[in-house]
Protein backbone atom coordinates (compact mmCIF):
# COMPACT_ATOMS: atom_id res chain seq x y z
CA UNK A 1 -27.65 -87.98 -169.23
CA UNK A 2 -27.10 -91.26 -169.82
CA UNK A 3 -23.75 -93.39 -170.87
CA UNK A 4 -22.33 -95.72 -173.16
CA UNK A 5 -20.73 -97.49 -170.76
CA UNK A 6 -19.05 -100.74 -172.67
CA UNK A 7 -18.71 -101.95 -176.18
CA UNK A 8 -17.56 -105.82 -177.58
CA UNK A 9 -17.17 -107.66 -180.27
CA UNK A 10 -17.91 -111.40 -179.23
CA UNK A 11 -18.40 -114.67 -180.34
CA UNK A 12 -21.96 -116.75 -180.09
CA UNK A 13 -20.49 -119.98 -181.54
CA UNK A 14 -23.20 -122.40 -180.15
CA UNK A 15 -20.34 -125.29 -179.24
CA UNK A 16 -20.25 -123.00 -176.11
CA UNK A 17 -23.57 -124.93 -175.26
CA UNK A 18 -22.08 -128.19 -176.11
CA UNK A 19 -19.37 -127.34 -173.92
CA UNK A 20 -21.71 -127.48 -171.49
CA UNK A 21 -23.02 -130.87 -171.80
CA UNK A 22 -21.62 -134.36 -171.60
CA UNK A 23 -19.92 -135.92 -174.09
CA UNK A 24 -16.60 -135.32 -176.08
CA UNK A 25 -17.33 -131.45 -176.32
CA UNK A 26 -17.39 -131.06 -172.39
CA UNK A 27 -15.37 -128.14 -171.55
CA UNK A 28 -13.54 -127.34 -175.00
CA UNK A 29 -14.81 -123.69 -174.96
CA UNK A 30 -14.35 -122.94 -171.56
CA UNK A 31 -12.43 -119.87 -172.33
CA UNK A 32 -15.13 -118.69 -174.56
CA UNK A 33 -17.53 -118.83 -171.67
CA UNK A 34 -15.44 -117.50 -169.12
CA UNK A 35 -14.63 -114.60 -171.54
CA UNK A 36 -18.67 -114.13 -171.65
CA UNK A 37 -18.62 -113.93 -167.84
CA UNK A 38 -15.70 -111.63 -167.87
CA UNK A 39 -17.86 -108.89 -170.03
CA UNK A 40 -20.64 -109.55 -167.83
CA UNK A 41 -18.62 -109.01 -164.97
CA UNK A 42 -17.23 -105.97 -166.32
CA UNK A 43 -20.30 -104.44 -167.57
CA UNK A 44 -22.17 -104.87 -163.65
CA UNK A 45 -18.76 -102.96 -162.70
CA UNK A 46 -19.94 -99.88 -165.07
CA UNK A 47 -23.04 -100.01 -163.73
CA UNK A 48 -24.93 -101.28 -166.91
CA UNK A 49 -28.53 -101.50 -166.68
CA UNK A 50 -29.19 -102.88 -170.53
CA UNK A 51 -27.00 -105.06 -172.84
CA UNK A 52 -28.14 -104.07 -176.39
CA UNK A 53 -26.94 -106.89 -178.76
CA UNK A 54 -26.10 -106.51 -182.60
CA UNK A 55 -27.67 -109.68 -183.41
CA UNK A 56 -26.17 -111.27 -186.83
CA UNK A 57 -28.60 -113.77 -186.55
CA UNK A 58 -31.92 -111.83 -186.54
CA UNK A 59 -32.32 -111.53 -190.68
CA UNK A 60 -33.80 -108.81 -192.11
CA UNK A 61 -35.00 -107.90 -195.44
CA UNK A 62 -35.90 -103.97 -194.82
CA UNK A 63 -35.43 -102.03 -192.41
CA UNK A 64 -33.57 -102.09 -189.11
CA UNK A 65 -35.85 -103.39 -186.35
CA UNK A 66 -35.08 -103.14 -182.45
CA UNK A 67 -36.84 -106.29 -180.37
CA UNK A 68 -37.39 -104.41 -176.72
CA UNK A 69 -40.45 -106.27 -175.56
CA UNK A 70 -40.89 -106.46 -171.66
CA UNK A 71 -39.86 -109.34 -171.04
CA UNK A 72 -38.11 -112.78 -173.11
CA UNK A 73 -38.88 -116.64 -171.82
CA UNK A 74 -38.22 -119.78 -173.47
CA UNK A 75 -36.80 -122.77 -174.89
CA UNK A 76 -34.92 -122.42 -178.55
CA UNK A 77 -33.72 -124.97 -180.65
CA UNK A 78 -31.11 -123.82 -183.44
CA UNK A 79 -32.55 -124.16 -186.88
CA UNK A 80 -29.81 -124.20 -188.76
CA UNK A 81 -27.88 -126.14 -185.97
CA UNK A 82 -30.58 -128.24 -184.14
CA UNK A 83 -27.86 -130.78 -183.28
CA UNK A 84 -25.47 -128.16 -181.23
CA UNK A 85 -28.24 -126.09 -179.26
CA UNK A 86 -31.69 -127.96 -178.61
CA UNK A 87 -34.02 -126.74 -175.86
CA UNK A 88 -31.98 -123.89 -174.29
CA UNK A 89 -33.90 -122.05 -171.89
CA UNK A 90 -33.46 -118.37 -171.86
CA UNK A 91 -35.02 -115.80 -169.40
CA UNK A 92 -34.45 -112.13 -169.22
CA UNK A 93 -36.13 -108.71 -168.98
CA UNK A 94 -36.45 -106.49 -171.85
CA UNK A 95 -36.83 -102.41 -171.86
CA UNK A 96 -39.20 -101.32 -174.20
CA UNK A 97 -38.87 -97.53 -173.10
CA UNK A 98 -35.25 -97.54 -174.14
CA UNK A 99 -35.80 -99.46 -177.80
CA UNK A 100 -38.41 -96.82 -178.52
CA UNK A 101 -36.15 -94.30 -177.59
CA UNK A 102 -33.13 -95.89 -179.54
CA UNK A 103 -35.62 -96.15 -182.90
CA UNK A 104 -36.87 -93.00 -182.27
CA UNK A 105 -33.24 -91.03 -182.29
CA UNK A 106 -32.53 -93.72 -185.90
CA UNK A 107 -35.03 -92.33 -187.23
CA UNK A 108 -34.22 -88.41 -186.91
CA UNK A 109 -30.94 -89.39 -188.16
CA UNK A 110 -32.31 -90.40 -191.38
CA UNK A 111 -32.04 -94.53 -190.27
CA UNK A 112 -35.14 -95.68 -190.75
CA UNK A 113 -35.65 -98.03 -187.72
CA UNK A 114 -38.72 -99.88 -186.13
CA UNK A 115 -39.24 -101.07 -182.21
CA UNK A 116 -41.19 -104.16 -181.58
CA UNK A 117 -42.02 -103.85 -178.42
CA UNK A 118 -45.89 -105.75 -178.40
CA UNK A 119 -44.43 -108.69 -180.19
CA UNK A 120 -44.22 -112.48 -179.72
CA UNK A 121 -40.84 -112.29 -181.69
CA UNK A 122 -38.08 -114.27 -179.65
CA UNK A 123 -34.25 -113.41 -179.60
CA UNK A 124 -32.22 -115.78 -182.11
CA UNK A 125 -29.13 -116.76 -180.69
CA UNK A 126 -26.66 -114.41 -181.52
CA UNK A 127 -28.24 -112.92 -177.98
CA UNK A 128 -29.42 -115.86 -176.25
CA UNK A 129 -26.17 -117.84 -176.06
CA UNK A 130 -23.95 -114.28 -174.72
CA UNK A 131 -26.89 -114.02 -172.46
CA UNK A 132 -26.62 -117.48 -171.24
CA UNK A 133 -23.13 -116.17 -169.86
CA UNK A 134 -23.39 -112.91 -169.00
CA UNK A 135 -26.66 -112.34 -167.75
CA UNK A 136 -27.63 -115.88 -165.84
CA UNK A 137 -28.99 -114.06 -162.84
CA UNK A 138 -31.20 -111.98 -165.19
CA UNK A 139 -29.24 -108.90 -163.84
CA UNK A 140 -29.47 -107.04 -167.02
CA UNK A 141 -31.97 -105.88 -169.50
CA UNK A 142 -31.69 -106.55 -172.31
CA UNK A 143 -32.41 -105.40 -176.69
CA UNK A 144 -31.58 -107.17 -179.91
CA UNK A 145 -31.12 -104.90 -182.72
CA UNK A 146 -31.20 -106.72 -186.30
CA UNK A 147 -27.53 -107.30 -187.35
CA UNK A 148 -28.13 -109.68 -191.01
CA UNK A 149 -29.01 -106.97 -192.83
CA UNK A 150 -29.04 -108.35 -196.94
CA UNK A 151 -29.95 -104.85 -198.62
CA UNK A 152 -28.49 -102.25 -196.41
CA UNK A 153 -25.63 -100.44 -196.94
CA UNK A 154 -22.59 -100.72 -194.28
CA UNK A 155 -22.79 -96.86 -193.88
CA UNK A 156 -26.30 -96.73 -192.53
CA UNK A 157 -25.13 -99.76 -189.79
CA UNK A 158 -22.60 -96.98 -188.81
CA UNK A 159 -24.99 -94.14 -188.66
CA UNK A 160 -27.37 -96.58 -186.52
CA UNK A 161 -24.73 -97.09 -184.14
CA UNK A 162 -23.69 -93.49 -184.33
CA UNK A 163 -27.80 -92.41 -183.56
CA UNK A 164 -28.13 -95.00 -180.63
CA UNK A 165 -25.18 -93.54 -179.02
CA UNK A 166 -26.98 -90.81 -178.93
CA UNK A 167 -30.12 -91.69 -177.83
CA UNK A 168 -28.30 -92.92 -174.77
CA UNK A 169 -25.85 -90.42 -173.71
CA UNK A 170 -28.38 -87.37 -174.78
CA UNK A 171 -31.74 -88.84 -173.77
CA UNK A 172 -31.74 -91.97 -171.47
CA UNK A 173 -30.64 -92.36 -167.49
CA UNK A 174 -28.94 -95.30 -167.12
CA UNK A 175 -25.64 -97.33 -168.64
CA UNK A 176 -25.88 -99.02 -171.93
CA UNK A 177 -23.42 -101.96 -173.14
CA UNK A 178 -23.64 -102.51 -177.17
CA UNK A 179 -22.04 -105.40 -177.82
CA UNK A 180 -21.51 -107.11 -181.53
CA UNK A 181 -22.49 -110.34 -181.45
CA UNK A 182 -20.46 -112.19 -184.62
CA UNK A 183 -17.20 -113.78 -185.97
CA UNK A 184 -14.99 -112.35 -187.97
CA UNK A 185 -14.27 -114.45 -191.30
CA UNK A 186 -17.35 -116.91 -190.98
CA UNK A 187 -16.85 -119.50 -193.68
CA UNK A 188 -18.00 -122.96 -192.35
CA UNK A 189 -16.56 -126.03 -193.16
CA UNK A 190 -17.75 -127.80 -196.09
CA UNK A 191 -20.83 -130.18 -195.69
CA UNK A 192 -19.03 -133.61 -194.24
CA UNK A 193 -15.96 -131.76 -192.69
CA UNK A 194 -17.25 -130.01 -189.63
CA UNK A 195 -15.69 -132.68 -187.39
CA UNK A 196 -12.56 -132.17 -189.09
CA UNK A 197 -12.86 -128.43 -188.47
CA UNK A 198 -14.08 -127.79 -184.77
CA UNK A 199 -11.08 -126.37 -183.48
CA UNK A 200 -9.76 -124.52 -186.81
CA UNK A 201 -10.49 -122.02 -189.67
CA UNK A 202 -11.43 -122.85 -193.23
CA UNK A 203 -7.84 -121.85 -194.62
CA UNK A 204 -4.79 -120.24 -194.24
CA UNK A 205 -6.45 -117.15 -196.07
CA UNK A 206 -8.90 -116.40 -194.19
CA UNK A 207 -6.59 -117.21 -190.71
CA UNK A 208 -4.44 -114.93 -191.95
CA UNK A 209 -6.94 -111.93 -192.57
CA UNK A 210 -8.44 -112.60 -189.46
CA UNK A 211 -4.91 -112.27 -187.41
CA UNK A 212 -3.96 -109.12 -188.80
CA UNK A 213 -7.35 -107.59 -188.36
CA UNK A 214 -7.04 -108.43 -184.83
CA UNK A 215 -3.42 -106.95 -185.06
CA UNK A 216 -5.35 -103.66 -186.32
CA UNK A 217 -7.98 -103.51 -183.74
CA UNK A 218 -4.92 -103.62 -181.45
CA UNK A 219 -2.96 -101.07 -182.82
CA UNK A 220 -5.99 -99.09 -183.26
CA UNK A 221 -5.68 -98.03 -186.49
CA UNK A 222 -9.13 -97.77 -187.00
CA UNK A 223 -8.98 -95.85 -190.50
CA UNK A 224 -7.17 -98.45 -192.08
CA UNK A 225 -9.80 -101.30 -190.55
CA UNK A 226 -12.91 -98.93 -192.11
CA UNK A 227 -11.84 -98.32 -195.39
CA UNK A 228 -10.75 -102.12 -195.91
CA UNK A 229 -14.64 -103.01 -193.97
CA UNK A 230 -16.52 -103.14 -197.30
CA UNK A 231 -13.78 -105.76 -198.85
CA UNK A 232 -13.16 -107.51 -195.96
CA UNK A 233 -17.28 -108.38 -195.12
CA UNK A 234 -17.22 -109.63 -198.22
CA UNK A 235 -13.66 -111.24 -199.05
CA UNK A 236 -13.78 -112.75 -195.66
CA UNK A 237 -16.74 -114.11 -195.44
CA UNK A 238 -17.80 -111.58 -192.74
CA UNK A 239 -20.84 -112.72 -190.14
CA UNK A 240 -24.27 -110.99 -191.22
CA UNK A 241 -22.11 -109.16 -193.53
CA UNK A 242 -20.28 -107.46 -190.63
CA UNK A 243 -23.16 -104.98 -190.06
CA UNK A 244 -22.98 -105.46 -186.37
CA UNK A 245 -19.45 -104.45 -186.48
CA UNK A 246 -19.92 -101.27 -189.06
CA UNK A 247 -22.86 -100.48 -185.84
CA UNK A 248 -20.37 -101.34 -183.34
CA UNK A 249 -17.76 -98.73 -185.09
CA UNK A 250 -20.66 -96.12 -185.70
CA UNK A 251 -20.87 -95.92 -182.04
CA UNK A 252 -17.40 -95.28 -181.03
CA UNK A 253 -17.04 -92.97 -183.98
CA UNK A 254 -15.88 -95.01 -186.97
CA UNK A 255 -12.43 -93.67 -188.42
CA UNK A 256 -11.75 -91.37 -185.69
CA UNK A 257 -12.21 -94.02 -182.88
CA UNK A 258 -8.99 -93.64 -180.99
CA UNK A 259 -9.34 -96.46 -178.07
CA UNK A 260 -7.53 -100.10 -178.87
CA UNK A 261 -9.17 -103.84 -178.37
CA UNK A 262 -8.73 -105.17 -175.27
CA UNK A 263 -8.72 -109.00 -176.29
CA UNK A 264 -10.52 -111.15 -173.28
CA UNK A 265 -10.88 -114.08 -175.08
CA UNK A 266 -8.16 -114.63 -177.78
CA UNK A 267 -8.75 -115.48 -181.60
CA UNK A 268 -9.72 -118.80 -182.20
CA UNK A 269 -11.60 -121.61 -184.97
CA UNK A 270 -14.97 -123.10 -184.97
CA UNK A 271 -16.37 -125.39 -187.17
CA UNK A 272 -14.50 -123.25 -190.10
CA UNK A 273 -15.09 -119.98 -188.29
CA UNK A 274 -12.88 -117.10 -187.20
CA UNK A 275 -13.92 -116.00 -183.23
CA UNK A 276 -12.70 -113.98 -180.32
CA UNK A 277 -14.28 -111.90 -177.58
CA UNK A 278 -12.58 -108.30 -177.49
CA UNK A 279 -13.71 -105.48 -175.73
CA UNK A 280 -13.09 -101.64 -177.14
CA UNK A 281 -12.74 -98.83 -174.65
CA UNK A 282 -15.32 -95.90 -175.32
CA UNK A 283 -13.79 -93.12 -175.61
CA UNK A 284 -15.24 -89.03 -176.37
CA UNK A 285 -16.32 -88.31 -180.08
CA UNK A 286 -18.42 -85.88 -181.63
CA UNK A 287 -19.26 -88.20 -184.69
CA UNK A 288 -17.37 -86.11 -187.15
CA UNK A 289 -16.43 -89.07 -188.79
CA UNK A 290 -19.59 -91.31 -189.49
CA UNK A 291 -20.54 -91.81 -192.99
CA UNK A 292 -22.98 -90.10 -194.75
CA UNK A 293 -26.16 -92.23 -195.31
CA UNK A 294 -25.44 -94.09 -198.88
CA UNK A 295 -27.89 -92.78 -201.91
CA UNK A 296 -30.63 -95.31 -202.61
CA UNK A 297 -29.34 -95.90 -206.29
CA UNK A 298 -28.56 -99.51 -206.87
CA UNK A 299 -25.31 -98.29 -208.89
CA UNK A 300 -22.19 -100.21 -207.68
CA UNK A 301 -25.00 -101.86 -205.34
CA UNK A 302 -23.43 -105.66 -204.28
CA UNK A 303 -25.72 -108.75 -203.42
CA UNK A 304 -24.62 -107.55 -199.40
CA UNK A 305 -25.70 -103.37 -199.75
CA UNK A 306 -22.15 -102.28 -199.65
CA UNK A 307 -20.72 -99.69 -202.04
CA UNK A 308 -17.37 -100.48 -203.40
């Protein structure tokens, strides 16, 4: 049937937009960008017909929700960041058979999982500004899947992944790119130091995580970097609470996942913030690994849903 075709974990940092623009942040995340084109390019190699995006901007208070209306158009201003992207126009197609598909296969998995496919809801920019890169030519179609997730557990992000692999490869005909669309430690410089910050991380801590997480991801030792998940969402500061990456890992079959990062665009700061652009090889699994979906007892329950 169908196939999962590529998988990422990339950045969104919105200076790629200033980058764009005139003025002293003209070209200072080139590599960024080009590492956005490089996916892109990669993904139209594979044959990719939809880029679904783990969104850690899209917040969600219940649920997991799927945004596969026909078709996306329109200018977005940042609200948290009106000052780095203002007016960016976005246009792509959507594919609301596949989201239904994808919610539907969640939702036998025990996930429960909604597609909006009749909506006015617009992508936030966790997909717009990868978009912007990869997809200018509106070549691909594309899904956001909600990835700031504030009461689920990191276990059910890794069945979700685990369940819309599946959806693809047993139900749909066509190739699928998932890609995670977050930092890694995402603490932002303190209110009056963002200037200061641009090109680096918040401290020497966090750097330091960061690096040898990277170093892991390389390696591939991938049952070392999901048992240390649940500390290091929340110990590092992790984007959306890492969800998009415990869905990313679901996919490519969590602990047993035996492919290694490909890094396209190499670690670097923003504005406080831990980024890179890495791609991770798919690779055969028969989801042997993926956790069980957590009880719904708030016992050893944290503010972020994960069980310690």
């Amino acid at each position: 049937m169908g196939k999962l075709a590529l998988t990422a974990k990339i950045t969104h940092v919105p200076s790629m937009y200033l980058s764009e623009l005139d003025g002293p942040r003209k070209g200072t995340r080139q590599d960024a960008i080009d590492g956005h084109k490089e996916i892109g390019r990669r993904c139209r190699e594979l044959g990719v017909d939809t880029i679904v995006v783990f969104d850690t901007h899209w917040l969600v208070n219940a649920n997991y929700h799927l945004n596969c209306g026909p078709h996306f158009k329109g200018l977005y201003t940042s609200n948290e960041l009106p000052h780095f992207i203002s007016n960016l126009s976005y246009e792509f197609p959507g594919n609301p058979a596949l989201g239904q598909l994808l919610a539907r296969t969640c939702n036998e998995f025990g996930v429960e999982t909604l597609a909006h496919d009749a909506t006015t809801l617009a992508p936030e920019y966790g997909t717009l500004v990868p978009m912007r890169y990869m997809n200018e030519d509106q070549h691909f179609k594309v899904i956001s899947v909600s990835a700031l997730c504030t009461v689920h557990y990191l276990n059910d992000s890794a069945r979700l992944g685990w369940a819309l692999r599946k959806a693809v490869e047993d139900h749909y005909d066509g190739n699928v790119a998932f890609l995670a669309s977050g930092s890694l430690s995402h603490r932002f410089a303190q209110n009056g130091l963002a200037p200061e910050y641009a090109f680096k991380i918040w401290s020497p801590f966090l750097e330091t995580l960061d690096k040898e997480v990277v170093e892991i991801w390389k390696r591939g030792d991938w049952k070392t970097f999901c048992e240390m998940l649940p500390e290091y969402a929340s110990k590092g500061h992790g984007e959306g609470f890492m969800h998009d990456t415990a869905m990313l890992l679901g996919a490519l079959g969590w602990s047993a996942y035996d492919g290694r990062a490909d890094i396209v665009t190499p670690y670097f700061g923003a504005s406080g913030t831990g980024q890179i652009n890495a791609v991770f090889p798919v690779t055969p699994q028969d989801g042997r690994a993926i956790p069980k979906a957590q009880a719904s007892s708030a016992e050893g329950y944290t503010a972020i849903g994960t069980r310690l």
